[in-house]
Every structure is written in C-alpha cells, then in structure tokens.
PDB file of N, CA and C in Angstrom:
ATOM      1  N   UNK A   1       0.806  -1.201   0.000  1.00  0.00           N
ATOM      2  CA  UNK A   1       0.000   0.000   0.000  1.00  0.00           C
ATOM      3  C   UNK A   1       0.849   1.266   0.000  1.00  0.00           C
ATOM      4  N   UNK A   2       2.023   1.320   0.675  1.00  0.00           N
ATOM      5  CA  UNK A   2       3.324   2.040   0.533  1.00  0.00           C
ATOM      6  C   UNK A   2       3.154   2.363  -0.709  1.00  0.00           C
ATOM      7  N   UNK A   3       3.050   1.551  -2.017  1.00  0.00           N
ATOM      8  CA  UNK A   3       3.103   2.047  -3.255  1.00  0.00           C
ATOM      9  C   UNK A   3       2.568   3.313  -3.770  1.00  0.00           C
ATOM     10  N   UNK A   4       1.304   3.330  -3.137  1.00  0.00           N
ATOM     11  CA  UNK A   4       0.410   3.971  -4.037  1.00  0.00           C
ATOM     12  C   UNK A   4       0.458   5.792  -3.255  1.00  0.00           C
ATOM     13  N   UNK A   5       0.940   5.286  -2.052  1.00  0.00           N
ATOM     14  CA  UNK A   5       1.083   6.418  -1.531  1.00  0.00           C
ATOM     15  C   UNK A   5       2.136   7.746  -2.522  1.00  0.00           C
ATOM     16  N   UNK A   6       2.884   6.921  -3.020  1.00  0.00           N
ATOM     17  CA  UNK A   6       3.990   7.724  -3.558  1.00  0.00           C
ATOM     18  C   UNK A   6       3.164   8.195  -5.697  1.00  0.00           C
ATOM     19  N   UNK A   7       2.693   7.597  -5.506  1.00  0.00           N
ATOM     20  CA  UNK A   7       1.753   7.919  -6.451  1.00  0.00           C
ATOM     21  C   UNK A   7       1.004   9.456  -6.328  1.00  0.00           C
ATOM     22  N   UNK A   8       0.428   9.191  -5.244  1.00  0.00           N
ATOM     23  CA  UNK A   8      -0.456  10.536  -5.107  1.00  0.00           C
ATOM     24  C   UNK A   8       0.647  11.942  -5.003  1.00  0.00           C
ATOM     25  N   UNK A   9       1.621  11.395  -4.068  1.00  0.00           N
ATOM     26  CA  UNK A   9       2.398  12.623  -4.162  1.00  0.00           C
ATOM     27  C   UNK A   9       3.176  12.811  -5.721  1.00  0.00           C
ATOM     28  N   UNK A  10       3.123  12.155  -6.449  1.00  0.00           N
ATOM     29  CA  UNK A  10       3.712  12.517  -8.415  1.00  0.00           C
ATOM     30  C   UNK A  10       2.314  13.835  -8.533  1.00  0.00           C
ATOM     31  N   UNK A  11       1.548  13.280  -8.240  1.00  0.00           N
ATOM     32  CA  UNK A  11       0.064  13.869  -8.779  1.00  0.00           C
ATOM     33  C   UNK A  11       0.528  15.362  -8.393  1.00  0.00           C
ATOM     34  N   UNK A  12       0.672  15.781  -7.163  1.00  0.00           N
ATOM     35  CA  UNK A  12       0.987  17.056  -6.367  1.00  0.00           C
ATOM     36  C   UNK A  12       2.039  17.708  -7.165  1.00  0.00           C
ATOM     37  N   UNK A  13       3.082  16.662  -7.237  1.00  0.00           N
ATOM     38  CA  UNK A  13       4.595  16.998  -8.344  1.00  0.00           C
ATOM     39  C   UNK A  13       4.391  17.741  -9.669  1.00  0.00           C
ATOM     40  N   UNK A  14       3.195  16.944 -10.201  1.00  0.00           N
ATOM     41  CA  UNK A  14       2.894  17.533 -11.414  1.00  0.00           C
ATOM     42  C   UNK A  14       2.017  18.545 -11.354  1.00  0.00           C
ATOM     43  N   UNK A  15       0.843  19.037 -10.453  1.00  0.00           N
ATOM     44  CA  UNK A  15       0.176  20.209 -10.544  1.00  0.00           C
ATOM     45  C   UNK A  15       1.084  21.169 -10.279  1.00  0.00           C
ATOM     46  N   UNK A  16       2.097  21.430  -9.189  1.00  0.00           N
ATOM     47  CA  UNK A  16       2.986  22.195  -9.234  1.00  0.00           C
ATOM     48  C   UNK A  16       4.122  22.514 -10.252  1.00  0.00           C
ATOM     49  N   UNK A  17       4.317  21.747 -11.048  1.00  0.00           N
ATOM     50  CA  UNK A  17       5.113  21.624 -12.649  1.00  0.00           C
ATOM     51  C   UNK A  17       4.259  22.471 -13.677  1.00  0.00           C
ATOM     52  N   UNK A  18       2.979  22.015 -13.913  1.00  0.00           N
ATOM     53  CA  UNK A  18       2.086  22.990 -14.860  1.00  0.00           C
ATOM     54  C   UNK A  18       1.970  23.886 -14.086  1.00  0.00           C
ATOM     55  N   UNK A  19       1.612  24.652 -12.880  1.00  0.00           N
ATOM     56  CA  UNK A  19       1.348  26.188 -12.263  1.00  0.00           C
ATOM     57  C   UNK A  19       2.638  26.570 -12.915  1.00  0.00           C
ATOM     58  N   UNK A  20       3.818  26.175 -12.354  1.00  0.00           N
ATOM     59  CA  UNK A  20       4.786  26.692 -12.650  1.00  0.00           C
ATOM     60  C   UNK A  20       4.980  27.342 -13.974  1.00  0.00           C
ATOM     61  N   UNK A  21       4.919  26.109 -15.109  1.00  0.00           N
ATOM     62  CA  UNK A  21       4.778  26.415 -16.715  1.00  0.00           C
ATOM     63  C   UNK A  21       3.804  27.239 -16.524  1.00  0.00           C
ATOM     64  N   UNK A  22       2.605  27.253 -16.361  1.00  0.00           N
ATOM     65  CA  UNK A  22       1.763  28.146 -16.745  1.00  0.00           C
ATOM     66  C   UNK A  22       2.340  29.676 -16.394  1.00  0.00           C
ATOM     67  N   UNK A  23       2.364  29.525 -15.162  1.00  0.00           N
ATOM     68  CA  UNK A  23       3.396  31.151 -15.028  1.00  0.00           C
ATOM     69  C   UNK A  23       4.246  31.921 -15.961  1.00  0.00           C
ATOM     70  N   UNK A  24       5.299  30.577 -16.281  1.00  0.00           N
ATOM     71  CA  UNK A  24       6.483  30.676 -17.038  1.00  0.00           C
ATOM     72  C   UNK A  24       6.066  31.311 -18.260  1.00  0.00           C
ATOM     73  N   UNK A  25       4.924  30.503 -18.990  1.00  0.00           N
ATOM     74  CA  UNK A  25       4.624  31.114 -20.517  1.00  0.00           C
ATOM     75  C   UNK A  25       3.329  31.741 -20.914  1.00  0.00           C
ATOM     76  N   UNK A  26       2.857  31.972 -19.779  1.00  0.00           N
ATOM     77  CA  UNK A  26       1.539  33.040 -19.448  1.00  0.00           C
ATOM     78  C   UNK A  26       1.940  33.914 -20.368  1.00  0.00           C
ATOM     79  N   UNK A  27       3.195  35.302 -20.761  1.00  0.00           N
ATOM     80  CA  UNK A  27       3.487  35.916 -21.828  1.00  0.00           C
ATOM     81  C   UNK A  27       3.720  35.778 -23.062  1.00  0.00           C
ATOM     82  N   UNK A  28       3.739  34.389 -23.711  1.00  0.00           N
ATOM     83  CA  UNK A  28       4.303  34.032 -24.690  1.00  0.00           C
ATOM     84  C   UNK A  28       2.685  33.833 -25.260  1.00  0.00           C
ATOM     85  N   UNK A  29       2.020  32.701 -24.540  1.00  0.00           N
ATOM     86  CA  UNK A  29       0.975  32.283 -25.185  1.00  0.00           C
ATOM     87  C   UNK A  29      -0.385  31.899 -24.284  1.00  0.00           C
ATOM     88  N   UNK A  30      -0.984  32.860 -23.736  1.00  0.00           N
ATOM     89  CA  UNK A  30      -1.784  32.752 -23.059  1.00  0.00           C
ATOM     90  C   UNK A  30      -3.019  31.552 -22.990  1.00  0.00           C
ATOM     91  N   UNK A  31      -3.376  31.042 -24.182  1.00  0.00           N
ATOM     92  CA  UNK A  31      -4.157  29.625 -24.418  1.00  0.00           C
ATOM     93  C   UNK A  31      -3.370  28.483 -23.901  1.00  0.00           C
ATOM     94  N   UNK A  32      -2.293  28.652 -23.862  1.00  0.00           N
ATOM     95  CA  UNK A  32      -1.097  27.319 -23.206  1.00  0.00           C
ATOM     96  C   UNK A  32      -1.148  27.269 -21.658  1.00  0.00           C
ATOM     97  N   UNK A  33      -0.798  28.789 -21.429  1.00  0.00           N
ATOM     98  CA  UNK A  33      -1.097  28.981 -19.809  1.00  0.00           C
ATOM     99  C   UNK A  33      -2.593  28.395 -19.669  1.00  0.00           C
ATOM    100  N   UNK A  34      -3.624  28.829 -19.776  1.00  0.00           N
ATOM    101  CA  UNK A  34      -4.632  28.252 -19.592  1.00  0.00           C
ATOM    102  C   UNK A  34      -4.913  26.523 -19.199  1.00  0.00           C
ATOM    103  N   UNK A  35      -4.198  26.031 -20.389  1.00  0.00           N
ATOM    104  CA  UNK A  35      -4.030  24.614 -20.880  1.00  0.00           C
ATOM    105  C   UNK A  35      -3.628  24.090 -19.404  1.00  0.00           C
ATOM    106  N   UNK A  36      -2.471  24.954 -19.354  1.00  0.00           N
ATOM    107  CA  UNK A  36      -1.327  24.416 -17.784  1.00  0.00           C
ATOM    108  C   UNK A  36      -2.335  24.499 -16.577  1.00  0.00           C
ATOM    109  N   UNK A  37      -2.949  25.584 -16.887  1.00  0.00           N
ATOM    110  CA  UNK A  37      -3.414  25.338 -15.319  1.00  0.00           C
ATOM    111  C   UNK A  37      -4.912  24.864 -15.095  1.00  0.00           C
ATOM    112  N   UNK A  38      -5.728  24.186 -15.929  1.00  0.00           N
ATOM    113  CA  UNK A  38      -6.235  23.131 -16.397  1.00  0.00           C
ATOM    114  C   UNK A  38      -5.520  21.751 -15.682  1.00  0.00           C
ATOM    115  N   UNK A  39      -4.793  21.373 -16.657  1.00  0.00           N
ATOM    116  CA  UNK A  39      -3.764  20.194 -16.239  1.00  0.00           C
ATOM    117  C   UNK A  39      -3.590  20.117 -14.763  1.00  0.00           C
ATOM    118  N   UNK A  40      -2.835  21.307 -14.224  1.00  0.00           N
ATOM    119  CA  UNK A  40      -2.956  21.420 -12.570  1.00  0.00           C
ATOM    120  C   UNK A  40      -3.872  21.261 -11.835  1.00  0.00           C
ATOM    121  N   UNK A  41      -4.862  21.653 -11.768  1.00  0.00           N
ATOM    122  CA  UNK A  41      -6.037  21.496 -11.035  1.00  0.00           C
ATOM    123  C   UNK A  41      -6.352  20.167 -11.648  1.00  0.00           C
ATOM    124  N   UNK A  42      -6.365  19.324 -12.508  1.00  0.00           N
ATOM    125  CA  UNK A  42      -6.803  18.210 -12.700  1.00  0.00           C
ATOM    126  C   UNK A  42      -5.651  17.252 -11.970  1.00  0.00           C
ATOM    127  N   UNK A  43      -4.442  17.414 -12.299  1.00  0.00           N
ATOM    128  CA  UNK A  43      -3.843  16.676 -11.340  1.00  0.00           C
ATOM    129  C   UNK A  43      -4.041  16.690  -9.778  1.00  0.00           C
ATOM    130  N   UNK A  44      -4.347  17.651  -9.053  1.00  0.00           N
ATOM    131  CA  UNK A  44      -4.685  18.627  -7.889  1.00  0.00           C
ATOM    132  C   UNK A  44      -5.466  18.002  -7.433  1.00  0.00           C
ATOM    133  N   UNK A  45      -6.830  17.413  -8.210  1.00  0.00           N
ATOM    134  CA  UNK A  45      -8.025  17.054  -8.108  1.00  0.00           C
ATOM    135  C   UNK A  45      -7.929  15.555  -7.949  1.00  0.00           C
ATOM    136  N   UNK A  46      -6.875  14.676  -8.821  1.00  0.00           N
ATOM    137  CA  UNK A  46      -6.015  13.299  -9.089  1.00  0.00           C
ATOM    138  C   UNK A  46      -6.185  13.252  -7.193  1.00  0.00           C
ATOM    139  N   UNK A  47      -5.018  14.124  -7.111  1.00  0.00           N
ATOM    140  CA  UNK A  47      -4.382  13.812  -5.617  1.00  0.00           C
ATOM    141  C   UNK A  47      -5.240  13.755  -4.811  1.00  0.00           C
ATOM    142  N   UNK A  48      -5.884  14.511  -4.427  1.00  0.00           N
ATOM    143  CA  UNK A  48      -7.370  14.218  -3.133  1.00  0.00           C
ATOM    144  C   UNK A  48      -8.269  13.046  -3.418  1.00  0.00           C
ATOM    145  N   UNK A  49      -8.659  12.787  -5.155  1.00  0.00           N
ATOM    146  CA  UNK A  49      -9.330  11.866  -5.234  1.00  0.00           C
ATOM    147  C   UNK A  49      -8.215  10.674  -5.010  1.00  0.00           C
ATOM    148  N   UNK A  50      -7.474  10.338  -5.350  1.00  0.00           N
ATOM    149  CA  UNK A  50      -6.570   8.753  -4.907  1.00  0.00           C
ATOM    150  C   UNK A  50      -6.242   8.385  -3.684  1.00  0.00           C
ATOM    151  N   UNK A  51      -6.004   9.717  -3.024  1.00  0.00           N
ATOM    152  CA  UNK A  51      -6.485   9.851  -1.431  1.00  0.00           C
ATOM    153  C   UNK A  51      -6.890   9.286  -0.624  1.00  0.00           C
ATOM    154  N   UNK A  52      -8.514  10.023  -1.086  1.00  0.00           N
ATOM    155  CA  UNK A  52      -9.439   9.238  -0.277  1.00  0.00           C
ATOM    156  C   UNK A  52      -9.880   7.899  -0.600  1.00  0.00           C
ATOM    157  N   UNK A  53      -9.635   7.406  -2.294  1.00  0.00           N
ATOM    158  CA  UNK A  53      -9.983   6.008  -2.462  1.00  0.00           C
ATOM    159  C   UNK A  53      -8.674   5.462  -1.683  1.00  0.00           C
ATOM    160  N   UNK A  54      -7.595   5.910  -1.518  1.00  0.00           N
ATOM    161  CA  UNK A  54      -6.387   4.316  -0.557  1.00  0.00           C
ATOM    162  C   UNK A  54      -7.080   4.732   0.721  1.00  0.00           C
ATOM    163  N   UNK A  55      -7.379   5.792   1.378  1.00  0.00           N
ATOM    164  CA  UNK A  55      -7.864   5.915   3.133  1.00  0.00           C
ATOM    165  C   UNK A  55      -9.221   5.007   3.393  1.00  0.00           C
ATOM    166  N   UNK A  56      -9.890   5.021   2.532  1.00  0.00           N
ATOM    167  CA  UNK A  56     -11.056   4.096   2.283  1.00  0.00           C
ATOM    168  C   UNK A  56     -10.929   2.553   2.289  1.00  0.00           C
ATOM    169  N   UNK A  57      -9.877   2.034   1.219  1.00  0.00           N
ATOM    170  CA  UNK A  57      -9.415   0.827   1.446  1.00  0.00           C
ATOM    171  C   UNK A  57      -8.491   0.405   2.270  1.00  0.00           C
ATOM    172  N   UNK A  58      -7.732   1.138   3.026  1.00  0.00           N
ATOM    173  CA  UNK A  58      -6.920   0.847   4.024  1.00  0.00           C
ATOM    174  C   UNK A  58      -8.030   0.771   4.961  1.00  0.00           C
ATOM    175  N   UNK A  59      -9.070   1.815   5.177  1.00  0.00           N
ATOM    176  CA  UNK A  59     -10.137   1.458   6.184  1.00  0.00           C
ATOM    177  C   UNK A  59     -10.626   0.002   6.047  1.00  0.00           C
ATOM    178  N   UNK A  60     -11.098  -0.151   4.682  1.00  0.00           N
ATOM    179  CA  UNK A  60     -12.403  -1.658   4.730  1.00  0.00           C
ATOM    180  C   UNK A  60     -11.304  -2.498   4.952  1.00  0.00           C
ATOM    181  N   UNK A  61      -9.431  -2.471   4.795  1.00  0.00           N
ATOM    182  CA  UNK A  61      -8.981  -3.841   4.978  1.00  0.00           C
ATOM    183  C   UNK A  61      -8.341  -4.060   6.416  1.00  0.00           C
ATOM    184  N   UNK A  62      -8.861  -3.076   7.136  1.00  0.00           N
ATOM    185  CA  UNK A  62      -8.784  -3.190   8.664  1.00  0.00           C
ATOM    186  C   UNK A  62      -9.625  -3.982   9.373  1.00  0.00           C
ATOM    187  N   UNK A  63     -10.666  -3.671   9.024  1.00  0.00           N
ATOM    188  CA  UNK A  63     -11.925  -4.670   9.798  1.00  0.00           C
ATOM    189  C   UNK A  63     -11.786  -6.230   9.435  1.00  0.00           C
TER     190      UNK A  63
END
C-alpha cells in the first residue's frame, strides 16, 4: 500500500510543474497557460481523489 502512496504525491509533483509552466509562458501564449493550469487542477483534483480512495481501502482492509 506504501506504493500507491507515492503515487499521489507525483500527482501534487505535477500540478505544481504545470502552475509553474503556466506562469512561465503566461506571456508568450496565453491559451497554453490556460491549458497548464487546467492540467494542474486536474492533477490537484487526481491527488485528493486517490487519497481518499487508498484511506477508504486501508479502512475496509482493517476490519
């Protein structure tokens, strides 16, 4: 279950990678920035949802 933990934190890795880009080329091409921070919040969104599905199954494989 160790595994998956390190999973969710990539998810975090990568929303902070697109904010970043998005920042970065917000002047160049504003539809890209957009794109990026899209991507972020969907990864963002990854991380809480994989979350709560391992806290859930670590719950049901307790009982």
């Amino acid at each position: 279950m160790k595994f998956f933990k390190y999973f969710e934190y990539a998810y975090l890795v990568f929303a902070l990678l697109f904010f970043f880009e998005s920042y970065r080329i917000w002047g160049e091409s504003e539809s890209r920035g957009y794109l990026c921070i899209f991507l972020g919040f969907v990864a963002a969104f990854m991380y809480f949802f994989k979350r709560r599905f391992r806290k859930k199954l670590e719950e049901r494989t307790k009982r």
